[in-house]
PDB file of N, CA and C in Angstrom:
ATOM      1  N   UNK A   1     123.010 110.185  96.625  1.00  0.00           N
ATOM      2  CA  UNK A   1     122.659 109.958  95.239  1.00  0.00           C
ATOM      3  C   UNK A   1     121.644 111.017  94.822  1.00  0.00           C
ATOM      4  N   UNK A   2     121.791 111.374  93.895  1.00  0.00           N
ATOM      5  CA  UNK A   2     121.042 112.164  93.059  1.00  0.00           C
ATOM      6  C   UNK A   2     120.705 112.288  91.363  1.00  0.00           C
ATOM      7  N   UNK A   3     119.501 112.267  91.221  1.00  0.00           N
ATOM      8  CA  UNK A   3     119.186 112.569  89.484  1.00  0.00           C
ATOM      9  C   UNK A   3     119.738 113.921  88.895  1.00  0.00           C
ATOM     10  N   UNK A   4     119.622 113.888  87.778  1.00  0.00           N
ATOM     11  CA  UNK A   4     120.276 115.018  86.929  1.00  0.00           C
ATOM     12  C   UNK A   4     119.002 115.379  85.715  1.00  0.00           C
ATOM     13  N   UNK A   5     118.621 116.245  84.950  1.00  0.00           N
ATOM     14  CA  UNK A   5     117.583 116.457  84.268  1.00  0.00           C
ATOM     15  C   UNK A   5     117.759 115.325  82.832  1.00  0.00           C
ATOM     16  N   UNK A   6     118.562 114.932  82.677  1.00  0.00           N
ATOM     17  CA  UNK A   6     118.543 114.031  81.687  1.00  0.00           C
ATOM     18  C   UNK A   6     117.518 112.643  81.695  1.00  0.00           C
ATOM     19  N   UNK A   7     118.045 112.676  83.602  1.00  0.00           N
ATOM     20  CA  UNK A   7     117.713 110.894  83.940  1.00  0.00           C
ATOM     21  C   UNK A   7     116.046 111.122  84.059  1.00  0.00           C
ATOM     22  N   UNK A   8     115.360 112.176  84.458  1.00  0.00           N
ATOM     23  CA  UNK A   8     114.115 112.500  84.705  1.00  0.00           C
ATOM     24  C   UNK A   8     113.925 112.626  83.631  1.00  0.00           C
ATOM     25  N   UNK A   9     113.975 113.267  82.424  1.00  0.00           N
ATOM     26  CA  UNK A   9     113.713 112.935  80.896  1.00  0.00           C
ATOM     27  C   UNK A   9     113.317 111.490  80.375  1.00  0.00           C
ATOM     28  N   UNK A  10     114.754 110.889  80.462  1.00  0.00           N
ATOM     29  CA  UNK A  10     114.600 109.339  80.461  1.00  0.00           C
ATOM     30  C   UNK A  10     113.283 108.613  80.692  1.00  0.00           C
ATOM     31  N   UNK A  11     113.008 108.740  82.261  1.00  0.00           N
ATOM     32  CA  UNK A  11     112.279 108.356  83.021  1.00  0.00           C
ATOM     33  C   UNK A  11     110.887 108.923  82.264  1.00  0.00           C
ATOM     34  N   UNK A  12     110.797 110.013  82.041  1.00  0.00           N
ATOM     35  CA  UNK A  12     109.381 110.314  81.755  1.00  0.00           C
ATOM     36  C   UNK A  12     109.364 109.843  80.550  1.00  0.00           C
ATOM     37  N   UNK A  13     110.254 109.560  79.581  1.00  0.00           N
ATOM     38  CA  UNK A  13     110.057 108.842  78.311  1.00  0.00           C
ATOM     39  C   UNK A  13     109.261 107.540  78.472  1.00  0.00           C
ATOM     40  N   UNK A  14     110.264 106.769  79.320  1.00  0.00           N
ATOM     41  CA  UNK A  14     110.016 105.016  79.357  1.00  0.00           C
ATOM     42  C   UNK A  14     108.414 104.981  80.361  1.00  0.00           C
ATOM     43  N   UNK A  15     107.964 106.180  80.664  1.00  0.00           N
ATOM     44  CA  UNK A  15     106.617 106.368  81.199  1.00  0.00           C
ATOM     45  C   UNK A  15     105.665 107.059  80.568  1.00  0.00           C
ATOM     46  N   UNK A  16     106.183 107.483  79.430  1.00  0.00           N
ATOM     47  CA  UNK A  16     105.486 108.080  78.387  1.00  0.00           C
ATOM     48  C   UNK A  16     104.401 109.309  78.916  1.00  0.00           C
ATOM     49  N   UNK A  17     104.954 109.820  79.540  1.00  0.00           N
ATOM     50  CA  UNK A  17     105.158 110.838  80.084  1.00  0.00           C
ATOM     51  C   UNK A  17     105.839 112.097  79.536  1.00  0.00           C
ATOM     52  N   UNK A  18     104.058 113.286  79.349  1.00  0.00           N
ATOM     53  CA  UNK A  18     105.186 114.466  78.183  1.00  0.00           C
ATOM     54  C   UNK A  18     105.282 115.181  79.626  1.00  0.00           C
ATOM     55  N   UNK A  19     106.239 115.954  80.008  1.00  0.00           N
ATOM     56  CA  UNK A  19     106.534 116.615  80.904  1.00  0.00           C
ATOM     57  C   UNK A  19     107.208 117.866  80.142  1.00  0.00           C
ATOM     58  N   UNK A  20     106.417 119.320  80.672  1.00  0.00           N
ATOM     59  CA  UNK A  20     107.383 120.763  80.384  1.00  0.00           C
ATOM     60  C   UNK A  20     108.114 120.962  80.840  1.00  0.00           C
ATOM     61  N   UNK A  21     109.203 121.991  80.885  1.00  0.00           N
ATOM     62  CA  UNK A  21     110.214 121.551  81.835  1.00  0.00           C
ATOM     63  C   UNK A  21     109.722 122.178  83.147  1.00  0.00           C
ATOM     64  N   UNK A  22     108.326 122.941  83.581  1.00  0.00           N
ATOM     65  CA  UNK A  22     108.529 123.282  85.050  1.00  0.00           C
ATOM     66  C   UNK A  22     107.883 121.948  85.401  1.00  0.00           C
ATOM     67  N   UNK A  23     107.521 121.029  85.092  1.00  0.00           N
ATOM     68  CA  UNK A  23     107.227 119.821  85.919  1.00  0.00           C
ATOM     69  C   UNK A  23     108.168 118.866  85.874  1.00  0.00           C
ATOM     70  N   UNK A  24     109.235 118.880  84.729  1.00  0.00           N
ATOM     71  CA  UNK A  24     110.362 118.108  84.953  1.00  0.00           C
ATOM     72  C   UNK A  24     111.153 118.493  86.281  1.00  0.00           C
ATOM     73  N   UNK A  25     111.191 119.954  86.126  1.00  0.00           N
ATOM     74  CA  UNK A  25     112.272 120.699  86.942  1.00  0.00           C
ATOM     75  C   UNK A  25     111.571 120.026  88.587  1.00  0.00           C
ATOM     76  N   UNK A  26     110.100 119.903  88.970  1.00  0.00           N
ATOM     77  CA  UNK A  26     109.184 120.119  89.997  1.00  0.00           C
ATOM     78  C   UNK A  26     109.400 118.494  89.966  1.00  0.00           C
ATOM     79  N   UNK A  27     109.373 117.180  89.290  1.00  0.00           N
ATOM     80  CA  UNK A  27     109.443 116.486  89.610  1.00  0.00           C
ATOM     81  C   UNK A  27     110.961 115.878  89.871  1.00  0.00           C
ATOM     82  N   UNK A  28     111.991 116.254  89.458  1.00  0.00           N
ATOM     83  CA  UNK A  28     113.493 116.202  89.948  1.00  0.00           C
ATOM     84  C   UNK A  28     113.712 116.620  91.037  1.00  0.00           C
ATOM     85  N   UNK A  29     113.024 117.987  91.449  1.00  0.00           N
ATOM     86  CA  UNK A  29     112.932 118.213  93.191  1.00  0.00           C
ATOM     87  C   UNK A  29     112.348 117.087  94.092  1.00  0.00           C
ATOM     88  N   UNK A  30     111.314 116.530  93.604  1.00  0.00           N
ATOM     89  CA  UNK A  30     110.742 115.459  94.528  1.00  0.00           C
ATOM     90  C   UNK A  30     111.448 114.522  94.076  1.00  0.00           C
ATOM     91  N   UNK A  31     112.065 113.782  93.018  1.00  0.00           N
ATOM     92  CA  UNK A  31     112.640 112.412  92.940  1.00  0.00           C
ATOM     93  C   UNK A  31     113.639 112.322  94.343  1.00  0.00           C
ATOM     94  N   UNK A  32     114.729 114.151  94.022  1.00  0.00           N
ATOM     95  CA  UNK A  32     115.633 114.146  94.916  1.00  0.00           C
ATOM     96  C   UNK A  32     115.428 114.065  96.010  1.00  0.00           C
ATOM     97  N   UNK A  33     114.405 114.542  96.480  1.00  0.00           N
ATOM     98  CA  UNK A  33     114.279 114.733  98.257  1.00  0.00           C
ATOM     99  C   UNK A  33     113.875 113.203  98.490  1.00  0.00           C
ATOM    100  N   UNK A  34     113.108 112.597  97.424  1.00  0.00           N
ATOM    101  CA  UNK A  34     112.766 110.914  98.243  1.00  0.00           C
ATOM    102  C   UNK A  34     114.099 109.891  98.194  1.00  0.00           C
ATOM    103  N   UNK A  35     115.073 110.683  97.443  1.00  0.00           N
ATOM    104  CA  UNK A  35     116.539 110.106  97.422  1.00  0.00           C
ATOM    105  C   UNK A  35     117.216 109.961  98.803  1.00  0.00           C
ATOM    106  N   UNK A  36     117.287 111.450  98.829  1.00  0.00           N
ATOM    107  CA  UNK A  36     118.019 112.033 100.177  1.00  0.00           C
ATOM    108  C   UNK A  36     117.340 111.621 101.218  1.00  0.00           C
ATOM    109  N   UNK A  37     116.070 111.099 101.167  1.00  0.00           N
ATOM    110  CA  UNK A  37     115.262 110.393 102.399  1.00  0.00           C
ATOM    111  C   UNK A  37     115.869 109.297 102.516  1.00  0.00           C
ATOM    112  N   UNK A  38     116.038 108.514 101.527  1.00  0.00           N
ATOM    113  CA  UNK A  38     116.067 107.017 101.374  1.00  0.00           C
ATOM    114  C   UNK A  38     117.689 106.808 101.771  1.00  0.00           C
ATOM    115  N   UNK A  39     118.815 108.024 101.276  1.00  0.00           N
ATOM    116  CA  UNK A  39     119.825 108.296 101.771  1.00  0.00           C
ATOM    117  C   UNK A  39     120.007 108.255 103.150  1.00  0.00           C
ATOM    118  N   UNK A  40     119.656 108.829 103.973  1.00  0.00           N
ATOM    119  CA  UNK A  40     119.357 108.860 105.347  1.00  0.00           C
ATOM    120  C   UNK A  40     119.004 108.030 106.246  1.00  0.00           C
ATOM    121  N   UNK A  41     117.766 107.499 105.608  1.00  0.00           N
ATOM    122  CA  UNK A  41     117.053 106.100 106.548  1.00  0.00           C
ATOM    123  C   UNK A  41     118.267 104.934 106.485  1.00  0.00           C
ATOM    124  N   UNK A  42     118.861 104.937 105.380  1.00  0.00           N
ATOM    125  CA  UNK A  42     120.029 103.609 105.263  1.00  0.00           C
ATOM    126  C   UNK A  42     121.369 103.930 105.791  1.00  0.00           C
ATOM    127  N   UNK A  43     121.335 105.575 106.209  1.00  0.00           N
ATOM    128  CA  UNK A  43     122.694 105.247 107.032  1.00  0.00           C
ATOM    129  C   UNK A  43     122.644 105.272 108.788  1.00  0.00           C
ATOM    130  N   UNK A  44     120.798 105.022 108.830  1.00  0.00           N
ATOM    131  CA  UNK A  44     120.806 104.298 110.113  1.00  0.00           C
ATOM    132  C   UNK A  44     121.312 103.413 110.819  1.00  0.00           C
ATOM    133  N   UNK A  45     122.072 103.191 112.120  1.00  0.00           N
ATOM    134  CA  UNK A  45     122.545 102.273 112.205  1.00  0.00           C
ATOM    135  C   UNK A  45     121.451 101.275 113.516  1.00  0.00           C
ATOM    136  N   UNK A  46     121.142 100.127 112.374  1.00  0.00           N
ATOM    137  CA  UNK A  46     120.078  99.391 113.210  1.00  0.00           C
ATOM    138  C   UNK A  46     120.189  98.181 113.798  1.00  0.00           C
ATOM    139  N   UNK A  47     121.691  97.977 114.044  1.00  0.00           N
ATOM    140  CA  UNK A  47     122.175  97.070 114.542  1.00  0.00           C
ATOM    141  C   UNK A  47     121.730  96.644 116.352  1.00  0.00           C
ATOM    142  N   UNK A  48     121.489  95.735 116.457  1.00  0.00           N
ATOM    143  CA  UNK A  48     120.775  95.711 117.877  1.00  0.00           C
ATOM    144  C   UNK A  48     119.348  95.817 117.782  1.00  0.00           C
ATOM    145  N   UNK A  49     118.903  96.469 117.447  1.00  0.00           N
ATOM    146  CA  UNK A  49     117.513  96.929 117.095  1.00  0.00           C
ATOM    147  C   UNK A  49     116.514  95.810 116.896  1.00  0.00           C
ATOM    148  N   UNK A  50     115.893  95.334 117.829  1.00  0.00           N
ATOM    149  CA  UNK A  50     114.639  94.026 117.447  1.00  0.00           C
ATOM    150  C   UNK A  50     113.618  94.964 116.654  1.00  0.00           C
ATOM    151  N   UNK A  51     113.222  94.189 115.449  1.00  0.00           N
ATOM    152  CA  UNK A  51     112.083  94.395 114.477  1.00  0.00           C
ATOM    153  C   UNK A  51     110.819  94.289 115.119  1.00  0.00           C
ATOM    154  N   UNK A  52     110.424  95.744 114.719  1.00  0.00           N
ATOM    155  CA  UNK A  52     109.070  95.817 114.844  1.00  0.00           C
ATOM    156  C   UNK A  52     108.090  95.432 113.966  1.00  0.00           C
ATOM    157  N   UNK A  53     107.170  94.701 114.466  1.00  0.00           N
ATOM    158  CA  UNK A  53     106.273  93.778 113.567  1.00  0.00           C
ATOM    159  C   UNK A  53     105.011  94.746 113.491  1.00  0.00           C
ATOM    160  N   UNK A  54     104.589  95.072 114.988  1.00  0.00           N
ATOM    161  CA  UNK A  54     103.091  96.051 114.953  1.00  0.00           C
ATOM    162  C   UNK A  54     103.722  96.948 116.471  1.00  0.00           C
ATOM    163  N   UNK A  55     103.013  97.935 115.695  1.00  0.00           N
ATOM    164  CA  UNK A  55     103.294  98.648 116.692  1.00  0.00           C
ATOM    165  C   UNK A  55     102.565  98.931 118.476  1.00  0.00           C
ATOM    166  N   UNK A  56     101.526  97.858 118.712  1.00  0.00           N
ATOM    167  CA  UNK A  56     101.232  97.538 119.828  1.00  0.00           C
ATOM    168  C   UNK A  56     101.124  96.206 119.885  1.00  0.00           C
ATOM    169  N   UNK A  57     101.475  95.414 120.775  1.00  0.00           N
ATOM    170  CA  UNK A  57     100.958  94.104 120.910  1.00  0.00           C
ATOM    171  C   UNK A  57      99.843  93.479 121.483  1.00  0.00           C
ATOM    172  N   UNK A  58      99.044  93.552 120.869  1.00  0.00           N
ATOM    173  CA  UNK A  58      97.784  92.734 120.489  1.00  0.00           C
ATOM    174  C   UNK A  58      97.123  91.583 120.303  1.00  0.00           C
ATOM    175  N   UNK A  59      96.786  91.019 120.338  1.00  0.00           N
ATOM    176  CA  UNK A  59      96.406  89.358 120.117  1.00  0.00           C
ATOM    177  C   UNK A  59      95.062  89.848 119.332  1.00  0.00           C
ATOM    178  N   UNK A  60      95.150  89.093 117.842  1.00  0.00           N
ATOM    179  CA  UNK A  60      93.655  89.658 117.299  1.00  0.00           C
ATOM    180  C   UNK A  60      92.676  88.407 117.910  1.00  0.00           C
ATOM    181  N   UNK A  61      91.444  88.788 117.826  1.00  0.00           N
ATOM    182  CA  UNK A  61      89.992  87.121 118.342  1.00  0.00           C
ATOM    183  C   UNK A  61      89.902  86.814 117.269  1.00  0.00           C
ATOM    184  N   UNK A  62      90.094  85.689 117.055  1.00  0.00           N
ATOM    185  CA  UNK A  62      89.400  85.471 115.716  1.00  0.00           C
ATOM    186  C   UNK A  62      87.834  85.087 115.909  1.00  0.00           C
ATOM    187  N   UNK A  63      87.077  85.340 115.226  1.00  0.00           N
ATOM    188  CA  UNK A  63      85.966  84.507 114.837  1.00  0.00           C
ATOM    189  C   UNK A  63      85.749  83.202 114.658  1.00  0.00           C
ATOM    190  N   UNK A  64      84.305  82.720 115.007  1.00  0.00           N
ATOM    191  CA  UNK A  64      84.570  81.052 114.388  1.00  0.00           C
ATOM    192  C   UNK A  64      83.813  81.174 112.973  1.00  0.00           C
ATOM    193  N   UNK A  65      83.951  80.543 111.903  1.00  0.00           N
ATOM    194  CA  UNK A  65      84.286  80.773 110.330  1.00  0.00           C
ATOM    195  C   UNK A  65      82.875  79.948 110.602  1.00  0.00           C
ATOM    196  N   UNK A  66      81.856  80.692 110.269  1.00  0.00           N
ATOM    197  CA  UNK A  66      80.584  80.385 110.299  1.00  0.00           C
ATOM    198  C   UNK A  66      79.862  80.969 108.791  1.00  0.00           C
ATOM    199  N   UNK A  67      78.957  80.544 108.052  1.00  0.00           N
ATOM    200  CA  UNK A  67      78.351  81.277 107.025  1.00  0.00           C
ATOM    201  C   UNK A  67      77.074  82.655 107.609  1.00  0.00           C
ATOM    202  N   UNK A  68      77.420  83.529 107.012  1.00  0.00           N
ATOM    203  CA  UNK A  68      76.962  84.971 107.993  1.00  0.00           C
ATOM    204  C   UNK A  68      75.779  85.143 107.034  1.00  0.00           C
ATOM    205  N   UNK A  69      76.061  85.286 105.535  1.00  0.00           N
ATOM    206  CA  UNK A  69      75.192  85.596 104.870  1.00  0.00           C
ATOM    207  C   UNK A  69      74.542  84.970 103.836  1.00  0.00           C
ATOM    208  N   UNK A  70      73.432  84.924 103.641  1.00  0.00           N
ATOM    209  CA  UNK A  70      72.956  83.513 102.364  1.00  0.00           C
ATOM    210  C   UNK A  70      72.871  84.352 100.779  1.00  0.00           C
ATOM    211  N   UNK A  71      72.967  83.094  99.752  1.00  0.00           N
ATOM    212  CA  UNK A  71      73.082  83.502  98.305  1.00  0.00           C
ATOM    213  C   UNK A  71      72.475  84.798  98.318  1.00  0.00           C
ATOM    214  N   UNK A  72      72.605  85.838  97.864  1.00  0.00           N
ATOM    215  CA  UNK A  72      71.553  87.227  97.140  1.00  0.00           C
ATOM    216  C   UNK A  72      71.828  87.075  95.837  1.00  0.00           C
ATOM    217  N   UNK A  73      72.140  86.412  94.930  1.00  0.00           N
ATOM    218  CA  UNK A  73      72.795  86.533  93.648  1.00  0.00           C
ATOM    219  C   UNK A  73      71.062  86.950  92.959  1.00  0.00           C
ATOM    220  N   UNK A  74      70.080  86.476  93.005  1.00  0.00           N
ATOM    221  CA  UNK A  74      69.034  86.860  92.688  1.00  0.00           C
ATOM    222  C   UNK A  74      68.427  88.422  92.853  1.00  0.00           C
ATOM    223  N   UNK A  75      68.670  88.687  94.614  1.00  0.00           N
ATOM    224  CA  UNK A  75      68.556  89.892  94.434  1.00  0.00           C
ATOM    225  C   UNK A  75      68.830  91.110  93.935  1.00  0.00           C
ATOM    226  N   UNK A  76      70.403  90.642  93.833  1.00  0.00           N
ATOM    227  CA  UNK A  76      71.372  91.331  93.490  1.00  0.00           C
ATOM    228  C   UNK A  76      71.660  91.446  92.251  1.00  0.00           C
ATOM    229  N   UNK A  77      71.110  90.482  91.615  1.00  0.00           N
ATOM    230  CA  UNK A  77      70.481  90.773  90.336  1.00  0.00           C
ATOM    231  C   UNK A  77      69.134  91.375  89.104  1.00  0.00           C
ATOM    232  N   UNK A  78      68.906  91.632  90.293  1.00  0.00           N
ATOM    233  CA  UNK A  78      67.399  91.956  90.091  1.00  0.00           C
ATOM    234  C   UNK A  78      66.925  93.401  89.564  1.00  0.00           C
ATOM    235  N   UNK A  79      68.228  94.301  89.872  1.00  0.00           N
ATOM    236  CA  UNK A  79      68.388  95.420  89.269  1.00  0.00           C
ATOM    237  C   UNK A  79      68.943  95.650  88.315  1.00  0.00           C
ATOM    238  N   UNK A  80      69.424  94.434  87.687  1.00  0.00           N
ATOM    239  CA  UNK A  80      70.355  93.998  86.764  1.00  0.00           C
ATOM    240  C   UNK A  80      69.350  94.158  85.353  1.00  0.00           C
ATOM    241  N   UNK A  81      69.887  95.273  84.387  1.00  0.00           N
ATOM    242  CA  UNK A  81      69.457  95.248  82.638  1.00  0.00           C
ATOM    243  C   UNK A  81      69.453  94.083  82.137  1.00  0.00           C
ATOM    244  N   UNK A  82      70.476  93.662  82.199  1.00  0.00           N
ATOM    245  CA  UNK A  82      70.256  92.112  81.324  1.00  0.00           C
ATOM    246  C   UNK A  82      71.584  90.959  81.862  1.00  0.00           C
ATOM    247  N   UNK A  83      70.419  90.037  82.406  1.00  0.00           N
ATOM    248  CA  UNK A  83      70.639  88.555  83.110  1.00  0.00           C
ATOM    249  C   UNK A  83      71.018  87.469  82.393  1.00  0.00           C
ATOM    250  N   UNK A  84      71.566  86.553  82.123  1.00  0.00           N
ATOM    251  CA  UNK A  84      71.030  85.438  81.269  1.00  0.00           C
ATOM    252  C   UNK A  84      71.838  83.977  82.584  1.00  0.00           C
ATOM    253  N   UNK A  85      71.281  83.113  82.709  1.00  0.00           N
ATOM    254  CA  UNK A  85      71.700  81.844  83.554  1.00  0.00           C
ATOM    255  C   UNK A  85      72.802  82.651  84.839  1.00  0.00           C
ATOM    256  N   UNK A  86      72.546  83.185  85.350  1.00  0.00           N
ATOM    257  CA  UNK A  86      72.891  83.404  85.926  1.00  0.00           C
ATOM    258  C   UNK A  86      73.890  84.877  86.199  1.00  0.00           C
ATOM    259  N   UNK A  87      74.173  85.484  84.896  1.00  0.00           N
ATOM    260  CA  UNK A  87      75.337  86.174  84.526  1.00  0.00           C
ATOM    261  C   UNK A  87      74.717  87.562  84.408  1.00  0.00           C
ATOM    262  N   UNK A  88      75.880  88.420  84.676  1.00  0.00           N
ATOM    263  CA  UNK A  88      75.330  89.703  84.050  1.00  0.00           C
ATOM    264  C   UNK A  88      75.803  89.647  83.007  1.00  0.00           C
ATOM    265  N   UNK A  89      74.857  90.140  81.609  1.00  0.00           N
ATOM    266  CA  UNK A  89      75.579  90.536  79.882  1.00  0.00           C
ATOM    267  C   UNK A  89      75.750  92.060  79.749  1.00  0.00           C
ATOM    268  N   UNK A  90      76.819  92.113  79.444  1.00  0.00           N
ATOM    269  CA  UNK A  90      77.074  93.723  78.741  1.00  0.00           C
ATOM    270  C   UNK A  90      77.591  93.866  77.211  1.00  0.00           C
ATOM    271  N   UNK A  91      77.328  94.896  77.028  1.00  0.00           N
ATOM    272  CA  UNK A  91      77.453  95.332  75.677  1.00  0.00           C
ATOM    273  C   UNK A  91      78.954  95.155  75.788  1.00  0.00           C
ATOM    274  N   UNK A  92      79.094  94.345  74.208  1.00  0.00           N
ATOM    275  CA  UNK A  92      80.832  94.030  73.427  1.00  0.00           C
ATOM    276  C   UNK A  92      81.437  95.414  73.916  1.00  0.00           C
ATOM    277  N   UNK A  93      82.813  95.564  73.932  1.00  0.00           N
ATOM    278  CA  UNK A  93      83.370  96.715  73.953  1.00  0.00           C
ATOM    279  C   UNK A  93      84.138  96.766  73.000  1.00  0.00           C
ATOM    280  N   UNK A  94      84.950  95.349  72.959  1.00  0.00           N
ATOM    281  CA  UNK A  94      86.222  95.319  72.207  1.00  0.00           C
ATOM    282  C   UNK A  94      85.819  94.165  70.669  1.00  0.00           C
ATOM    283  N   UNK A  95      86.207  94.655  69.723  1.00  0.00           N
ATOM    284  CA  UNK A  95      86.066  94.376  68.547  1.00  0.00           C
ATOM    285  C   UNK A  95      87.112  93.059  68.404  1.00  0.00           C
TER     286      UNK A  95
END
C-alpha cells in the first residue's frame, strides 16, 4: 500500500496543516516507508510463535502500600502568589 500526493494533501487539510510541496513531497516519503514497514511486519508469519509479554522474566517486589510522605500542601504553598482556603487563584484567562 501506498499514498499518492493527493491523499497527503487531504490529510494535511483534515489536520489543518499548510504544507509546501517540499514537505508534502518529504512527508509522503515518510508516510510511505512507515507503510512499507507496516507492509512487512504483517506478512510475518507468526504462527507458532508464543507472545512476548516482557522481554526478561522478572518477578517485580512489590512494596507494602505504606504512607511515605505527610500533607506539604502548606508548604507547597507557601511560594504560592495567591492562596485562598486552600487553593491556588490565578488570573481569568478566558472571557
Amino acid at each position: 500500500m501506498s499514498l499518492h500526493a493527493e491523499e497527503v494533501q487531504r490529510l494535511a487539510t483534515l489536520a489543518r496543516l499548510d504544507l509546501n510541496p517540499a514537505e508534502q513531497a518529504a512527508l509522503l516519503a515518510d508516510l510511505n516507508a512507515v507503510l512499507e514497514l507496516i507492509d512487512r511486519l504483517q506478512s510475518v508469519d507468526t504462527q507458532g510463535v508464543e507472545p512476548l509479554t516482557h522481554p526478561q522474566a522478572l518477578a517485580l517486589r512489590l512494596r507494602d502500600d505504606a504512607v511515605t510522605e505527610s500533607n506539604a500542601r502548606e508548604a507547597l504553598q507557601a511560594g504560592a502568589p495567591r492562596v485562598e482556603a486552600g487553593l491556588y487563584l490565578v488570573p481569568k484567562v478566558i472571557e
